[in-house]
N, C-alpha and C. Protein backbone atom coordinates (compact mmCIF):
# COMPACT_ATOMS: atom_id res chain seq x y z
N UNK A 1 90.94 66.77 45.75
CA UNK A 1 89.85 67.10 44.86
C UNK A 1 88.54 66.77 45.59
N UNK A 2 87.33 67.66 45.27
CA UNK A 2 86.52 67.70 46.24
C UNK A 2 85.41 66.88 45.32
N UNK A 3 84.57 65.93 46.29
CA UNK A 3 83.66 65.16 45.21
C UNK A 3 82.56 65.91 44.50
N UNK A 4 82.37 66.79 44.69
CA UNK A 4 82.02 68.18 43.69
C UNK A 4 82.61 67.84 42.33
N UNK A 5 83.67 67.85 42.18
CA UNK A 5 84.21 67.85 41.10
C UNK A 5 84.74 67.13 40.41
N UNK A 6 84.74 65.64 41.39
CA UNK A 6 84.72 63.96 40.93
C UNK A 6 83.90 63.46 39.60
N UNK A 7 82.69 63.39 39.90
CA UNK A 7 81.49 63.10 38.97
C UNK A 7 81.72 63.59 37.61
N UNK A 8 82.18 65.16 37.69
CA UNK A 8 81.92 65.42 36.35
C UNK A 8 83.45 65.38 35.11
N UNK A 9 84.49 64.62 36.45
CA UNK A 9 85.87 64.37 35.80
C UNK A 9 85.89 63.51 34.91
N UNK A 10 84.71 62.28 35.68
CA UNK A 10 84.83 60.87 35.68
C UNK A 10 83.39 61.12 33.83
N UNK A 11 82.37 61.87 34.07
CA UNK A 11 81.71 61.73 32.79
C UNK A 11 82.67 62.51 31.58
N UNK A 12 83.36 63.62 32.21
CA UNK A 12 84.40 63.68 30.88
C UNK A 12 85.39 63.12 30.61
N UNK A 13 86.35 62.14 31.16
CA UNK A 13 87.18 61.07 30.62
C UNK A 13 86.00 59.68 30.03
N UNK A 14 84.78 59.53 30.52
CA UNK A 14 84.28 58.80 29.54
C UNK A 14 83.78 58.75 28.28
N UNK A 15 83.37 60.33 28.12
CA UNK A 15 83.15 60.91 27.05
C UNK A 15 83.91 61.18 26.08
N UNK A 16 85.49 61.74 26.71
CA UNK A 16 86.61 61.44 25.88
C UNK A 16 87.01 59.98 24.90
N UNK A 17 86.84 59.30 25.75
CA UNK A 17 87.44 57.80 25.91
C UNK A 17 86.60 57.17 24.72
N UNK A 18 85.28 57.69 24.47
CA UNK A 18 83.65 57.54 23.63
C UNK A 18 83.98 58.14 22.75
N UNK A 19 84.84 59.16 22.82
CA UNK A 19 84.73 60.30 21.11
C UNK A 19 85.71 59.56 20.55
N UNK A 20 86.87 59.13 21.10
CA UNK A 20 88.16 58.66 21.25
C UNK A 20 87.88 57.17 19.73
N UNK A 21 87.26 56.29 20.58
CA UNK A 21 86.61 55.20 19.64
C UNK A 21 85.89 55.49 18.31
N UNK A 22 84.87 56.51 18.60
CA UNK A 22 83.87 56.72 17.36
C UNK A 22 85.64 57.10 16.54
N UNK A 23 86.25 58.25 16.80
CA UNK A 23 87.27 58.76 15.94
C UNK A 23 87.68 57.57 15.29
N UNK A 24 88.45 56.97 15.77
CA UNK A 24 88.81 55.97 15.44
C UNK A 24 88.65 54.87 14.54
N UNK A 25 87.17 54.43 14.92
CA UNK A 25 86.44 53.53 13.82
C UNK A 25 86.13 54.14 12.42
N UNK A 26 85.64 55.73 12.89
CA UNK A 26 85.98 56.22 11.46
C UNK A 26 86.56 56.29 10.67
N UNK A 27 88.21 56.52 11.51
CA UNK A 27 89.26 56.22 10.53
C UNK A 27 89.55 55.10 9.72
N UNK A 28 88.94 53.84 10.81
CA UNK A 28 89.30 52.75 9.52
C UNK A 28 88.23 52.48 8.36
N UNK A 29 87.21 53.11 8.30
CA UNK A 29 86.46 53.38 7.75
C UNK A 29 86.78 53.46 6.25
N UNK A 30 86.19 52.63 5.19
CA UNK A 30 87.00 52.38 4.01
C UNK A 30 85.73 54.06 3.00
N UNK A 31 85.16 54.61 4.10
CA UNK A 31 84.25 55.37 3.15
C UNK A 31 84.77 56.92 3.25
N UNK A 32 85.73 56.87 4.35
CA UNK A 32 86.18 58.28 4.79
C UNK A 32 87.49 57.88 4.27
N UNK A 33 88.50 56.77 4.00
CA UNK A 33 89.36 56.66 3.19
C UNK A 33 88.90 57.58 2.13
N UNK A 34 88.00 57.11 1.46
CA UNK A 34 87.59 57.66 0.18
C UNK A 34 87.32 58.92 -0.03
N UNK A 35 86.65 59.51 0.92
CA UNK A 35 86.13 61.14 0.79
C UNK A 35 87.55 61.70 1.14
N UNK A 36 88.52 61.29 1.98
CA UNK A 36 89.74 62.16 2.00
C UNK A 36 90.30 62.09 1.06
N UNK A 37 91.12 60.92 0.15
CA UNK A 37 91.45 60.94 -1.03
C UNK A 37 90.84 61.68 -1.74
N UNK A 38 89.35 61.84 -2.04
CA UNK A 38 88.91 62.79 -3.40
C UNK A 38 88.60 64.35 -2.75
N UNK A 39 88.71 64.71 -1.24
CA UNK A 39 89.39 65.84 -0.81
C UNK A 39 90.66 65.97 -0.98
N UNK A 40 91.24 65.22 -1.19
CA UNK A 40 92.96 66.19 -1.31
C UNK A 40 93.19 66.12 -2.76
N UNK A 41 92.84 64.78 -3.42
CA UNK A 41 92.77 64.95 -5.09
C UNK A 41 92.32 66.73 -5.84
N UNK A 42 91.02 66.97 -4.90
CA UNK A 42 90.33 68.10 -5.20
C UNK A 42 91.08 69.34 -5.19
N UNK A 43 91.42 69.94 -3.78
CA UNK A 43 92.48 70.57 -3.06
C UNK A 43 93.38 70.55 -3.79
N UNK A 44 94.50 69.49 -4.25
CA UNK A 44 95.50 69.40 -5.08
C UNK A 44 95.35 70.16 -6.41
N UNK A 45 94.06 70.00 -6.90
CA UNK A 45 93.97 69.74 -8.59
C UNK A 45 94.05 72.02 -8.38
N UNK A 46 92.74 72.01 -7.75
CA UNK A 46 92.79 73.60 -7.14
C UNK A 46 94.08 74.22 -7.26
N UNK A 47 95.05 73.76 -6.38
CA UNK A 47 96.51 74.38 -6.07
C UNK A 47 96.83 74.38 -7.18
N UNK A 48 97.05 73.23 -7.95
CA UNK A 48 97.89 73.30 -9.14
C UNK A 48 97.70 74.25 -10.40
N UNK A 49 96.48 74.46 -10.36
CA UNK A 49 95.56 75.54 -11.15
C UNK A 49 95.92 77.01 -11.17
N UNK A 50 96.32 77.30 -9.77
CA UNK A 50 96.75 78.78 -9.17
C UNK A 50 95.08 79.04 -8.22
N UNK A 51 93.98 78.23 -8.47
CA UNK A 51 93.10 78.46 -7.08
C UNK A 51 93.19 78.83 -5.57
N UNK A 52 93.14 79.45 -4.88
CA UNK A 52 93.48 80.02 -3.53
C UNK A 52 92.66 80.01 -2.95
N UNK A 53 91.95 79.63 -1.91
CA UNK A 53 90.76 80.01 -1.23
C UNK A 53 90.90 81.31 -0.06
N UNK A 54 90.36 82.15 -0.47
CA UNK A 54 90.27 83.42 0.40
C UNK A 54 90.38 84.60 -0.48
């Protein structure tokens, strides 16, 4: 691999590695717990209705 193409390997596995964490912390995140629960509550209630989106 030519160092041309070193540099910009090395800023996208850090950038990965950076999205990687933020993801993460979000998940434990007790506020996105919450918005997914009252997204699928939502979603659910929809389905059960006969709602379809499209």
């Amino acid at each position: 691999m030519s160092d041309q193409h070193k540099l910009p390997l090395y800023a996208f596995v850090i950038l990965a590695i950076a999205c990687s964490l933020i993801v993460a912390n979000g998940l434990r995140s007790p506020a996105l717990r919450g918005f997914v629960h009252v997204t699928t509550q939502h979603g659910a209630h929809h389905h059960a209705q006969g709602h379809h989106p499209g």
